[in-house]
N, C-alpha and C. Protein backbone atom coordinates (compact mmCIF):
# COMPACT_ATOMS: atom_id res chain seq x y z
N UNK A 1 -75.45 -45.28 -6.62
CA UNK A 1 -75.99 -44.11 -7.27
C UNK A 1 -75.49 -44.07 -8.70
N UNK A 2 -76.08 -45.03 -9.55
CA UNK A 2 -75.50 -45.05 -11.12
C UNK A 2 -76.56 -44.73 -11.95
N UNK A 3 -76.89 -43.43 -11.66
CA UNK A 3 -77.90 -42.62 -12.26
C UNK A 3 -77.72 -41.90 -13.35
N UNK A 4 -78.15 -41.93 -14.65
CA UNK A 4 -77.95 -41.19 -15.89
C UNK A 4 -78.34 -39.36 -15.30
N UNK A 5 -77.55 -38.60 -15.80
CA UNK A 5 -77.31 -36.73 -15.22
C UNK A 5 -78.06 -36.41 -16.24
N UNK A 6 -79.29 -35.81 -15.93
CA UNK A 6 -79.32 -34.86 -17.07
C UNK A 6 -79.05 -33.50 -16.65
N UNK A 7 -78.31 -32.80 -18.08
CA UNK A 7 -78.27 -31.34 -17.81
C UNK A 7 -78.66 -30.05 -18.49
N UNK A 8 -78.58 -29.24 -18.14
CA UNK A 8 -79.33 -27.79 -19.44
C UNK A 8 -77.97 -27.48 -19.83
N UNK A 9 -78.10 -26.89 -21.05
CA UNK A 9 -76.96 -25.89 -21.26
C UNK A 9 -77.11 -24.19 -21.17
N UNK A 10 -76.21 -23.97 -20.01
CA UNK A 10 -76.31 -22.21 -20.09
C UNK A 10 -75.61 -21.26 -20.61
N UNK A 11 -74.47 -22.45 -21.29
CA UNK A 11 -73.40 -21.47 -21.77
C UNK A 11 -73.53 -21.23 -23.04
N UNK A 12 -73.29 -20.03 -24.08
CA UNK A 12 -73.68 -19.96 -25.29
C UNK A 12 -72.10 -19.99 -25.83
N UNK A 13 -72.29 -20.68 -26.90
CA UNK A 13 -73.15 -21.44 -27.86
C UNK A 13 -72.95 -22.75 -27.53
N UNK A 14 -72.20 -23.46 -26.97
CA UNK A 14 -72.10 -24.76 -26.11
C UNK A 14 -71.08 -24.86 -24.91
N UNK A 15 -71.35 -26.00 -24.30
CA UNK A 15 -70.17 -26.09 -23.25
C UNK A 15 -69.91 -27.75 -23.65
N UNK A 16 -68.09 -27.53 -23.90
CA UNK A 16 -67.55 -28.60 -23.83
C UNK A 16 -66.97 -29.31 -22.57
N UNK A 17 -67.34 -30.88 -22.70
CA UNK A 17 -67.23 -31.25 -21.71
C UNK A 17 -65.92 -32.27 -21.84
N UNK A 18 -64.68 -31.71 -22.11
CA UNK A 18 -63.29 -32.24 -22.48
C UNK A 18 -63.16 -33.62 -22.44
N UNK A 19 -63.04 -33.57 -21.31
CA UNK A 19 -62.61 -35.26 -20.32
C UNK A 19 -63.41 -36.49 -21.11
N UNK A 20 -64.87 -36.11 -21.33
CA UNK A 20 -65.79 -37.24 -21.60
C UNK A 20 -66.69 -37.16 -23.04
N UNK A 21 -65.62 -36.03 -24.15
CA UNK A 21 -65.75 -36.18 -25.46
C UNK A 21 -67.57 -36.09 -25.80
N UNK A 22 -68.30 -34.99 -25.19
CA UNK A 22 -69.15 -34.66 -25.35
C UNK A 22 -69.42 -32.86 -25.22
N UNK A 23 -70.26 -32.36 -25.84
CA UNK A 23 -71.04 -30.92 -25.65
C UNK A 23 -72.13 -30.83 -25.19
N UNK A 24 -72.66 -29.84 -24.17
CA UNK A 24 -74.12 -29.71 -24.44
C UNK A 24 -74.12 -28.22 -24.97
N UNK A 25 -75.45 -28.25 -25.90
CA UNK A 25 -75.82 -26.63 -26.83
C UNK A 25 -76.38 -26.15 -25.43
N UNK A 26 -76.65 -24.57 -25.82
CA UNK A 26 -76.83 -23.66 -25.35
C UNK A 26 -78.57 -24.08 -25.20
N UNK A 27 -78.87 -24.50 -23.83
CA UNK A 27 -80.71 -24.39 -24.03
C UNK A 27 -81.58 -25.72 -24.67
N UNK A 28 -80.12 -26.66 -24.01
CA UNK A 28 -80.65 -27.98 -24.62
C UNK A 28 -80.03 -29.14 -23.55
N UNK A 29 -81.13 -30.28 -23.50
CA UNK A 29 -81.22 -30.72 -22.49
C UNK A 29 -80.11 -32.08 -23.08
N UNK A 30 -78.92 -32.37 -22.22
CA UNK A 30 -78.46 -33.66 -22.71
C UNK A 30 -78.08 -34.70 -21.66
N UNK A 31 -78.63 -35.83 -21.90
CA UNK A 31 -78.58 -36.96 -20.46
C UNK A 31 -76.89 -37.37 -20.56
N UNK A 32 -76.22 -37.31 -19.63
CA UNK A 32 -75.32 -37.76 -19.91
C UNK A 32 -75.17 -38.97 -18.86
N UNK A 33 -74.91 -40.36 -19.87
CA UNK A 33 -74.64 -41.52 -19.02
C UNK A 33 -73.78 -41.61 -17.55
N UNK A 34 -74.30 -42.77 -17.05
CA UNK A 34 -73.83 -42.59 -15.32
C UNK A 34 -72.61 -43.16 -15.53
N UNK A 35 -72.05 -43.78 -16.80
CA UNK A 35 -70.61 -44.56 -16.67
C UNK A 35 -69.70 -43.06 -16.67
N UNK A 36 -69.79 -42.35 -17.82
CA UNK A 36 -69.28 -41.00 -18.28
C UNK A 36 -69.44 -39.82 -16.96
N UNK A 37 -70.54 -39.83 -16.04
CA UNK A 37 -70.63 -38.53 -15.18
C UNK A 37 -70.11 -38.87 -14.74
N UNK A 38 -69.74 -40.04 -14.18
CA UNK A 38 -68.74 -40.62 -12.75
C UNK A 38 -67.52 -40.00 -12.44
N UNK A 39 -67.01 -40.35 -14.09
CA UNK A 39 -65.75 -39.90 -14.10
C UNK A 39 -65.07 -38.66 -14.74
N UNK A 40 -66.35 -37.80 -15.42
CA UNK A 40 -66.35 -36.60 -15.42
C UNK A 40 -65.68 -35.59 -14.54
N UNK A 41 -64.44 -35.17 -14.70
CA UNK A 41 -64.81 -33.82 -13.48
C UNK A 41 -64.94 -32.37 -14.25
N UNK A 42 -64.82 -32.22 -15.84
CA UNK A 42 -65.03 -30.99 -16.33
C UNK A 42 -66.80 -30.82 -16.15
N UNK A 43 -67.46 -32.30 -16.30
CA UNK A 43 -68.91 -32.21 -15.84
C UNK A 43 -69.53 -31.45 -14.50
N UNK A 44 -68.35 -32.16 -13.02
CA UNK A 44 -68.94 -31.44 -11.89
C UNK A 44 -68.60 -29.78 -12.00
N UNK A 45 -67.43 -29.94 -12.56
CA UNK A 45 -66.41 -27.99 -12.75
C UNK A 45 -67.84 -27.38 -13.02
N UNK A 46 -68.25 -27.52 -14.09
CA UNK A 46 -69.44 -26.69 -15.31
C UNK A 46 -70.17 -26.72 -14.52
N UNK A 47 -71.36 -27.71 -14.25
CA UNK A 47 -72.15 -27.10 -13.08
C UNK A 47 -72.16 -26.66 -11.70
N UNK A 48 -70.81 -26.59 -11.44
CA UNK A 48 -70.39 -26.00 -9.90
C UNK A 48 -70.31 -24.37 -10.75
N UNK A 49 -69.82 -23.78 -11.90
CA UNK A 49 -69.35 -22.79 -12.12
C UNK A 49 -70.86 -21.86 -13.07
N UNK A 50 -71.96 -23.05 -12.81
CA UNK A 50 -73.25 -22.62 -13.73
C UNK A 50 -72.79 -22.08 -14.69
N UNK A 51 -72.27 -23.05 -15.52
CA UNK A 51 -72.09 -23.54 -17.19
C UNK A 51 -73.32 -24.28 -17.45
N UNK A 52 -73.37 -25.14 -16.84
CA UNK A 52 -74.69 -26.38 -16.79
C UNK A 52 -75.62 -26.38 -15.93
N UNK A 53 -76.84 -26.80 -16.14
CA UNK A 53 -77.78 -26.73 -14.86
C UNK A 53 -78.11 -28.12 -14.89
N UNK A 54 -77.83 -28.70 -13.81
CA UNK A 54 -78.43 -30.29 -13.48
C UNK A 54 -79.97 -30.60 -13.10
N UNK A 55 -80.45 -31.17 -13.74
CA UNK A 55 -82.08 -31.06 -13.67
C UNK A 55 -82.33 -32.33 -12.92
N UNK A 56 -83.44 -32.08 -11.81
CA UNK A 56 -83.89 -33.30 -10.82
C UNK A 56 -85.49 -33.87 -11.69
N UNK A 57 -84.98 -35.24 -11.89
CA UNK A 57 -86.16 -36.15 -12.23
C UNK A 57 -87.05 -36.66 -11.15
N UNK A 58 -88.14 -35.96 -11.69
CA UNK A 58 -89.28 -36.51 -10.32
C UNK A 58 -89.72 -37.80 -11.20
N UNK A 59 -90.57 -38.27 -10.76
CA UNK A 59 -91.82 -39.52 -11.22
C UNK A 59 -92.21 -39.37 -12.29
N UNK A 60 -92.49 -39.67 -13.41
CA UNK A 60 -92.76 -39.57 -14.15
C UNK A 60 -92.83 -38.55 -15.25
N UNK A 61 -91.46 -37.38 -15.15
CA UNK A 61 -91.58 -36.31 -15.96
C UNK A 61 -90.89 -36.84 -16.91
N UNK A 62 -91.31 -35.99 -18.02
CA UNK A 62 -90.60 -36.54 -19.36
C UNK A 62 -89.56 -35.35 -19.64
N UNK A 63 -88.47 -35.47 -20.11
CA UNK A 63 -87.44 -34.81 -20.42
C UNK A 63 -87.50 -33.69 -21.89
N UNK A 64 -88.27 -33.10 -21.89
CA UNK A 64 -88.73 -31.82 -22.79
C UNK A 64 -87.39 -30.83 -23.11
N UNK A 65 -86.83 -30.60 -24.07
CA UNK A 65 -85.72 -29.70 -24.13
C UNK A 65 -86.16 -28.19 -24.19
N UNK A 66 -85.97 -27.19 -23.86
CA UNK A 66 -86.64 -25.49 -23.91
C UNK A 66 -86.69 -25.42 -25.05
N UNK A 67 -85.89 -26.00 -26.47
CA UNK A 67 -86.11 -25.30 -27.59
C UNK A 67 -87.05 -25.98 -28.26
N UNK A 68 -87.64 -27.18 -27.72
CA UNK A 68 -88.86 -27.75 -28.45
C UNK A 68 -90.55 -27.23 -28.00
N UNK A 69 -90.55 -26.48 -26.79
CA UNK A 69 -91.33 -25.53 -26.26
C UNK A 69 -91.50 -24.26 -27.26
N UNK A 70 -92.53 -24.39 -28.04
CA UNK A 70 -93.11 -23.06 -28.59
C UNK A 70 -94.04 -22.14 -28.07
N UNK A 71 -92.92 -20.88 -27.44
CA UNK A 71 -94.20 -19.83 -26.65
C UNK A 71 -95.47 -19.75 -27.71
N UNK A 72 -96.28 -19.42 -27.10
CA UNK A 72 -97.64 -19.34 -27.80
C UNK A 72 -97.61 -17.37 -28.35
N UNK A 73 -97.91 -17.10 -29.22
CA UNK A 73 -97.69 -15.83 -29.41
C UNK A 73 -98.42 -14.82 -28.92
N UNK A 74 -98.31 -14.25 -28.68
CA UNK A 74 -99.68 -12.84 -27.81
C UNK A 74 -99.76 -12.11 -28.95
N UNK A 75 -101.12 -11.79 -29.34
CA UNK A 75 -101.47 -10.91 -30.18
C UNK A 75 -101.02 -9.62 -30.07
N UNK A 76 -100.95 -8.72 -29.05
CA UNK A 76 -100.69 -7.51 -28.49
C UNK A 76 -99.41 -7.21 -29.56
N UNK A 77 -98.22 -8.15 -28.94
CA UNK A 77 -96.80 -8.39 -29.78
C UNK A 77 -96.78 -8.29 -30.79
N UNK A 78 -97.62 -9.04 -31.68
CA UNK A 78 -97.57 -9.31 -33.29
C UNK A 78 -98.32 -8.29 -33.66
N UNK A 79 -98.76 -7.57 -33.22
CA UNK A 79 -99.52 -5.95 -33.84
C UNK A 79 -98.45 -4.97 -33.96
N UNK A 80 -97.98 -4.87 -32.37
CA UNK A 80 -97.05 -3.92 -32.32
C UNK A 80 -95.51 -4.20 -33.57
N UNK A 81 -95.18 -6.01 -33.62
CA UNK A 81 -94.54 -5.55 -34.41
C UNK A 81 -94.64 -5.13 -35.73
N UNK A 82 -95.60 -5.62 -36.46
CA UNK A 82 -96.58 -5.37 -37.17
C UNK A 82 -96.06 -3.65 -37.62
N UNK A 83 -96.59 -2.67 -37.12
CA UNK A 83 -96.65 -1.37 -36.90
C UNK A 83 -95.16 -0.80 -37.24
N UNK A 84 -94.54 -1.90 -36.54
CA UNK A 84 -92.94 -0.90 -36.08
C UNK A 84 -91.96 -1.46 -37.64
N UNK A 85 -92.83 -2.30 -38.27
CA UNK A 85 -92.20 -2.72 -39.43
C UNK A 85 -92.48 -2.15 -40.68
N UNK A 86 -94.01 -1.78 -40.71
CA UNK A 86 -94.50 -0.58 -41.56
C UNK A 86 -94.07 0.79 -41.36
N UNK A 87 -93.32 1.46 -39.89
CA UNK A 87 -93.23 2.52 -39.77
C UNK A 87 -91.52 2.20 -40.40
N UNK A 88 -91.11 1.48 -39.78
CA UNK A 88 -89.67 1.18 -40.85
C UNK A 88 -89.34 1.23 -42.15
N UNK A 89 -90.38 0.59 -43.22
CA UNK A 89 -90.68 0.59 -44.64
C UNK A 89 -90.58 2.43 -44.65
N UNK A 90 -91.76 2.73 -44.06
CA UNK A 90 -91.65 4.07 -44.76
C UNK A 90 -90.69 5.00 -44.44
N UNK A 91 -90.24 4.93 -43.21
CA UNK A 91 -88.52 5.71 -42.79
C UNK A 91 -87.83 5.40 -44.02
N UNK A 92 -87.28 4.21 -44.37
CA UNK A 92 -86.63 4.07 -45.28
C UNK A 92 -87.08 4.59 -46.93
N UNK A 93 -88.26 4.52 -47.14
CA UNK A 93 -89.10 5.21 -48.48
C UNK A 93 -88.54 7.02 -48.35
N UNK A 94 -89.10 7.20 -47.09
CA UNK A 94 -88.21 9.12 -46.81
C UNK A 94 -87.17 9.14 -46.48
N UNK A 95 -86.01 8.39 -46.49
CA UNK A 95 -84.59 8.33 -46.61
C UNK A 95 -84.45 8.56 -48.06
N UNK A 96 -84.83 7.57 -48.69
CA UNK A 96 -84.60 7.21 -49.66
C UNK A 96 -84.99 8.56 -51.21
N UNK A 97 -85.68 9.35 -50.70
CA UNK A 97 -86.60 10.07 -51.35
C UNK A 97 -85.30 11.54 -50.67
N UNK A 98 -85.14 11.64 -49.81
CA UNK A 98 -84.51 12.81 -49.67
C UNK A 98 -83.10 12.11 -49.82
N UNK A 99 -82.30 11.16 -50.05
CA UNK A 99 -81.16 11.15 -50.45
C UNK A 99 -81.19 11.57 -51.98
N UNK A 100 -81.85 11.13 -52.69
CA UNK A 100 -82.32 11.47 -54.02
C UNK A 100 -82.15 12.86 -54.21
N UNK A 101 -83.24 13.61 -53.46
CA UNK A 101 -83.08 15.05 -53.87
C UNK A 101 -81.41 15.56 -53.42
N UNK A 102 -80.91 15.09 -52.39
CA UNK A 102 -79.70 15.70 -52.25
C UNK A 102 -78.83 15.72 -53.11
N UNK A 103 -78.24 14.39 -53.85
CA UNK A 103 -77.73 13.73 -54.81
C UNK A 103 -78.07 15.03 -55.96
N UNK A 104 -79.35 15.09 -56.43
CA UNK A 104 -79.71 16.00 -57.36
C UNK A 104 -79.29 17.39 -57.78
N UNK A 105 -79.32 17.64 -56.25
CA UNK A 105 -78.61 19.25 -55.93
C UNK A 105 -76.84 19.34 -55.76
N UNK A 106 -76.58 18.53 -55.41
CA UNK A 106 -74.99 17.94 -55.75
C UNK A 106 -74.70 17.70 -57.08
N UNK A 107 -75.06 16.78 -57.81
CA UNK A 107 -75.22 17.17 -58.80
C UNK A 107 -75.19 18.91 -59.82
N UNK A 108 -76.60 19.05 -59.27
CA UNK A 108 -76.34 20.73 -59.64
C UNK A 108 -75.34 21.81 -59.45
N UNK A 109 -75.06 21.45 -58.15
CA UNK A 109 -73.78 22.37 -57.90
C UNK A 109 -72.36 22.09 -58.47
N UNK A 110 -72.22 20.66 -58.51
CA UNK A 110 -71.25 20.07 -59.70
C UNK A 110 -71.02 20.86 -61.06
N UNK A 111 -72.06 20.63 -61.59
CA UNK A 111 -72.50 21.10 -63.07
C UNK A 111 -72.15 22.86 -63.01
N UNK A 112 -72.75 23.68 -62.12
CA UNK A 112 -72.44 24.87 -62.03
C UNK A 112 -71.07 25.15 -61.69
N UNK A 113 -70.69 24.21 -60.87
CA UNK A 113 -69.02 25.11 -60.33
C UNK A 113 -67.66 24.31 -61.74
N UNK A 114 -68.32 23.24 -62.36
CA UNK A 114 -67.11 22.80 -63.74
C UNK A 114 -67.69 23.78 -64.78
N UNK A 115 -69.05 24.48 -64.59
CA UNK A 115 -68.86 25.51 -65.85
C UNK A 115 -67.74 26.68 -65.72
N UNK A 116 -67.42 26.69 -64.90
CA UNK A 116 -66.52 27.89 -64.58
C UNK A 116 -67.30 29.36 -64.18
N UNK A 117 -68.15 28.94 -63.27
CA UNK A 117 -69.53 30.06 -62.63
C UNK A 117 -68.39 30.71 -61.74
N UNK A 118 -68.38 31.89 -60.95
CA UNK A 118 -67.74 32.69 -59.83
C UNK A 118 -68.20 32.80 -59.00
N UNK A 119 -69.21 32.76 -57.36
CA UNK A 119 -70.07 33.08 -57.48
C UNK A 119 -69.55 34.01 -55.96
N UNK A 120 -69.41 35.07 -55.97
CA UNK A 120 -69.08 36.29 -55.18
C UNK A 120 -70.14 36.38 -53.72
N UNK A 121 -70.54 36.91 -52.48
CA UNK A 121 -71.66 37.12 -52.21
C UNK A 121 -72.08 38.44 -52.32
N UNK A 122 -73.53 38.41 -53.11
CA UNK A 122 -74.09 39.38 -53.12
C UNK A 122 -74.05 39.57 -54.83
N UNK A 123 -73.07 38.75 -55.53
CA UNK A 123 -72.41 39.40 -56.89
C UNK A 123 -72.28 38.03 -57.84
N UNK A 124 -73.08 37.88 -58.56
CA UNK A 124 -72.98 36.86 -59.27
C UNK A 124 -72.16 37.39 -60.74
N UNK A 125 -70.82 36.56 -61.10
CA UNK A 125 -70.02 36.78 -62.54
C UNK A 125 -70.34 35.26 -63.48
N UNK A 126 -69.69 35.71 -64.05
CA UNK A 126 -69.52 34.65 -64.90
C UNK A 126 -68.33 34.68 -66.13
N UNK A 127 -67.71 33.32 -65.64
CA UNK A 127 -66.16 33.33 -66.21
C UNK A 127 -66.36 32.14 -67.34
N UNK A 128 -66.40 32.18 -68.74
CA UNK A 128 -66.45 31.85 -69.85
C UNK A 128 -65.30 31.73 -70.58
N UNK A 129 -65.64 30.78 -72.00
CA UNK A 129 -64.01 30.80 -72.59
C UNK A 129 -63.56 32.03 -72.91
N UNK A 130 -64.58 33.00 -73.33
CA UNK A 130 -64.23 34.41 -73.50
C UNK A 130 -63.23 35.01 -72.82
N UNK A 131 -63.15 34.72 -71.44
CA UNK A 131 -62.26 35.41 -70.85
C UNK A 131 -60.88 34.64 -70.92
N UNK A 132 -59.98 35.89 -71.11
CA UNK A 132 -58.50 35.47 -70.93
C UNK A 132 -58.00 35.12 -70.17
N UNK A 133 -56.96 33.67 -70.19
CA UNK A 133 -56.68 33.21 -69.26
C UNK A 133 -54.84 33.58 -69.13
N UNK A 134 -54.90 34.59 -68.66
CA UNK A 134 -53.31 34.74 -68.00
C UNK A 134 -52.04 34.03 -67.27
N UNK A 135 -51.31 33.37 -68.19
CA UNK A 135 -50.09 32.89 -66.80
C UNK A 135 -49.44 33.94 -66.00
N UNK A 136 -49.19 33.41 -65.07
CA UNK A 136 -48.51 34.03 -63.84
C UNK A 136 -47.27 34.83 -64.63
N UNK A 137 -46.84 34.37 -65.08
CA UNK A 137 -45.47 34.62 -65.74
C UNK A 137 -45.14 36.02 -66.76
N UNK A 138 -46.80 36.22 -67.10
CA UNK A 138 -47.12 37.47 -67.74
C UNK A 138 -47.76 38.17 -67.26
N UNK A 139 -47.86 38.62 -65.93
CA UNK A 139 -48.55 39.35 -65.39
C UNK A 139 -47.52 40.19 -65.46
N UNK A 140 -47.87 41.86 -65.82
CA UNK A 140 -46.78 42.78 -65.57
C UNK A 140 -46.49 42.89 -63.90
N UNK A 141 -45.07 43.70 -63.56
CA UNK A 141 -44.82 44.29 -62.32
C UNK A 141 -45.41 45.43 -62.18
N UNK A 142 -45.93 46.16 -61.12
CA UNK A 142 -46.31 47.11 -60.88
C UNK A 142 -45.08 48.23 -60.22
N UNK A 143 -44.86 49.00 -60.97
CA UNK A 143 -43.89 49.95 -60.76
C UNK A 143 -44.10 51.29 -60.67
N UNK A 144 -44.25 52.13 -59.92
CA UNK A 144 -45.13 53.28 -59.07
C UNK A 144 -44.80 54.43 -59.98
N UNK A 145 -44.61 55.52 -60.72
CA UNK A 145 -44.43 56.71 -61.40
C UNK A 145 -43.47 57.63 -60.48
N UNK A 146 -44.17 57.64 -59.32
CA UNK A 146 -43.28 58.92 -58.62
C UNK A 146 -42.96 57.78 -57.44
N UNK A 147 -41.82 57.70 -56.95
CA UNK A 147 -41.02 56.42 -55.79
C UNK A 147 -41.38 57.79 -54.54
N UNK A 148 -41.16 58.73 -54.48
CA UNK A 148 -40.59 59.65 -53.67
C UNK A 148 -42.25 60.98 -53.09
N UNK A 149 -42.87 61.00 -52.00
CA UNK A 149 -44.03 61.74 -52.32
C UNK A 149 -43.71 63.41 -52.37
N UNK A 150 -44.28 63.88 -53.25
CA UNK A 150 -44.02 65.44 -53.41
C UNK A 150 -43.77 66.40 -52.27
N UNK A 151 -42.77 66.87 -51.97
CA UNK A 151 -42.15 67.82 -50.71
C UNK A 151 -41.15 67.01 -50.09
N UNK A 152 -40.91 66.10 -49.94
CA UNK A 152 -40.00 65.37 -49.09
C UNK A 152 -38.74 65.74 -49.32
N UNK A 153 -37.74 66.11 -48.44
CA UNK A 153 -36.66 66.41 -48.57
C UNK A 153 -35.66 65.52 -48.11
N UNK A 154 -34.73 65.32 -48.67
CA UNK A 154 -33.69 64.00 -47.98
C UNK A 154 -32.27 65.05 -48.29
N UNK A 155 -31.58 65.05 -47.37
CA UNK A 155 -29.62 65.65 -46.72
C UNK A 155 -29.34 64.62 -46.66
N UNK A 156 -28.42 64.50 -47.41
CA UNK A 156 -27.00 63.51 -46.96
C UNK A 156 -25.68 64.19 -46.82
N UNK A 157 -24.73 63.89 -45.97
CA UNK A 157 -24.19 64.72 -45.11
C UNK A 157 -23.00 64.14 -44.86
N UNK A 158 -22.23 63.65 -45.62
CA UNK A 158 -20.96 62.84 -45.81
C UNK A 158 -20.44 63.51 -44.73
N UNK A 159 -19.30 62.23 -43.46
CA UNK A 159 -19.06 62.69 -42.40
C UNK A 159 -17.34 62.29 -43.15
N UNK A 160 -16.47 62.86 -42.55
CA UNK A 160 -15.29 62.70 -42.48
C UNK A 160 -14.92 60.91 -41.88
N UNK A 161 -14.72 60.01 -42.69
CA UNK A 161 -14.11 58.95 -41.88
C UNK A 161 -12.54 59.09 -41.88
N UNK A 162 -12.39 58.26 -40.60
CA UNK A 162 -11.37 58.56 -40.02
C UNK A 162 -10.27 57.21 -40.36
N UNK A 163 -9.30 57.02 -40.84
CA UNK A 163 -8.50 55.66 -41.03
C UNK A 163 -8.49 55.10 -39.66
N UNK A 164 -8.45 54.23 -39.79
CA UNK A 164 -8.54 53.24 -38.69
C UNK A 164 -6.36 53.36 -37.71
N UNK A 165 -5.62 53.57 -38.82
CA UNK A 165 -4.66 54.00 -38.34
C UNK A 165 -4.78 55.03 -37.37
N UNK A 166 -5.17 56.04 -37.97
CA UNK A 166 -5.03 57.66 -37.11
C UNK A 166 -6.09 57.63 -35.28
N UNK A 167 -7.42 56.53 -35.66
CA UNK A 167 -7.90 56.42 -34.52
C UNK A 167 -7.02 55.69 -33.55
N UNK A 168 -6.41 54.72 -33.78
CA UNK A 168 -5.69 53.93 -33.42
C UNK A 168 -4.55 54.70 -32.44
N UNK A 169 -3.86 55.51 -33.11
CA UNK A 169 -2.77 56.09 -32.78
C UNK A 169 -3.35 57.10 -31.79
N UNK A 170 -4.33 57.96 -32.12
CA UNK A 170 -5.19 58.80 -31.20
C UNK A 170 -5.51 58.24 -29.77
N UNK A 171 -5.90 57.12 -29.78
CA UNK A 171 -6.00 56.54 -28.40
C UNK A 171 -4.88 55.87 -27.81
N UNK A 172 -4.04 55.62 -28.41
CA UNK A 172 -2.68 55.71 -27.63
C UNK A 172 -1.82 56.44 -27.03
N UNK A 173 -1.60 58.20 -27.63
CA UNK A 173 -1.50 58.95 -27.12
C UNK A 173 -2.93 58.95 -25.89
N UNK A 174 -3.76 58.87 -26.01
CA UNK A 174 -4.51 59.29 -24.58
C UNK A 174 -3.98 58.25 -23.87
N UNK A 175 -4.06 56.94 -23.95
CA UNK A 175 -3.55 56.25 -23.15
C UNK A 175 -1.72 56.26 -22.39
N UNK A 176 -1.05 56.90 -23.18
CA UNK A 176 0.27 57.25 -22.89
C UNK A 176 0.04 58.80 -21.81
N UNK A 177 -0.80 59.52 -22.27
CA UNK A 177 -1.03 60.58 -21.18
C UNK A 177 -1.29 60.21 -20.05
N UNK A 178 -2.55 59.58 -19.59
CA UNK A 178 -2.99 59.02 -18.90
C UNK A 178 -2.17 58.20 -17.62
N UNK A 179 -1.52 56.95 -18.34
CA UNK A 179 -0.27 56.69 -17.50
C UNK A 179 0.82 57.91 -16.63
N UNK A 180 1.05 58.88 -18.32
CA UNK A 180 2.06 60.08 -17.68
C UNK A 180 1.10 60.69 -15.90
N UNK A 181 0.05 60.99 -16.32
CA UNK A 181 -0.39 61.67 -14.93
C UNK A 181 -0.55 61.12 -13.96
N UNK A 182 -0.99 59.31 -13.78
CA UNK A 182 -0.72 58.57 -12.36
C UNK A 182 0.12 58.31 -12.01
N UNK A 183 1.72 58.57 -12.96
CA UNK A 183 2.81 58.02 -12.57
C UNK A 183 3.46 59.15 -11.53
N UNK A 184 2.86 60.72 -11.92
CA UNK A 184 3.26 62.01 -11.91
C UNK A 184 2.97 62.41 -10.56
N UNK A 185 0.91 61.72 -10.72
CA UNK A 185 0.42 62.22 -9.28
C UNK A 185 0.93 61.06 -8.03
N UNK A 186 1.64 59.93 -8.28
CA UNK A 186 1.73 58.78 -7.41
C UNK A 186 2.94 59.10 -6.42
């Protein structure tokens, strides 16, 4: 059985075939000699693992690779894409047309908010070099005329403090009493 292998390739974008210093592409037919399959075993691995597809030679078929096969085109297809490529052009023409206007109005609002416009809701100002520009630093304090509201009455009522000695001594006599009467009543 010293039969030349041919095989497909299924793996994308090729499958290397280590051992026997060959590739096959993805969708392409390559004979590989019967000296080389013999002793191949990354050859049997790949098509045991459908990497490769091993193709059976009948009688007289000729060995055609898939990528030299040109589908024939269906009209249906080439309309539709046709359509979906013109409707694309113009998506992009009305992208293109309303990014513009946006840009424009960005723009505008640019231009209005570095003039130094205000714009309040409901209340449109307008802040010009005319107006004075104040540092923080000179802003007066606000300091009220009357602190106190009219009628309010405030007592202060200085209490006698007591030296800290005399309290001191005060609760020692209670505490010296105290003793005197449990010693008295015991």
């Amino acid at each position: 059985m010293s039969a030349d292998v041919p095989v497909l390739g299924l793996m994308h974008p090729t499958c290397l075939l280590g051992d026997i210093a060959m590739d096959v592409p993805f969708s392409t037919m390559v004979v590989i000699p019967a000296d080389k399959a013999l002793k191949s075993k990354d050859l049997w691995r790949s098509i045991g693992q459908k990497q490769l597809f091993q193709l059976q030679r009948g009688p007289g078929m000729p060995y055609i690779p898939l990528d030299s096969r040109a589908p024939s085109p269906d009209p249906a297809l080439l309309e539709r894409i046709r359509l979906l490529e013109e409707e694309n052009r113009q998506l992009r023409l009305a992208l293109e047309s309303k990014n513009t206007h946006r840009d424009d109005r960005i723009d505008a609002l640019l231009t209005f908010l570095q003039s130094g416009a205000v714009a309040l809701p409901g209340i449109a100002t307008q802040r010009g070099p005319q107006a004075p520009q104040v540092a923080s630093a000179d802003v007066p304090t606000y300091i009220p005329t009357v602190i106190t509201p009219d009628g309010a009455e405030t007592r202060i009522e200085p209490k006698r403090a007591e030296s800290e000695s005399a309290a001191v001594s005060g609760a020692s006599d209670k505490l010296r009493n105290l003793k005197r009467k449990s010693a008295a009543g015991a």
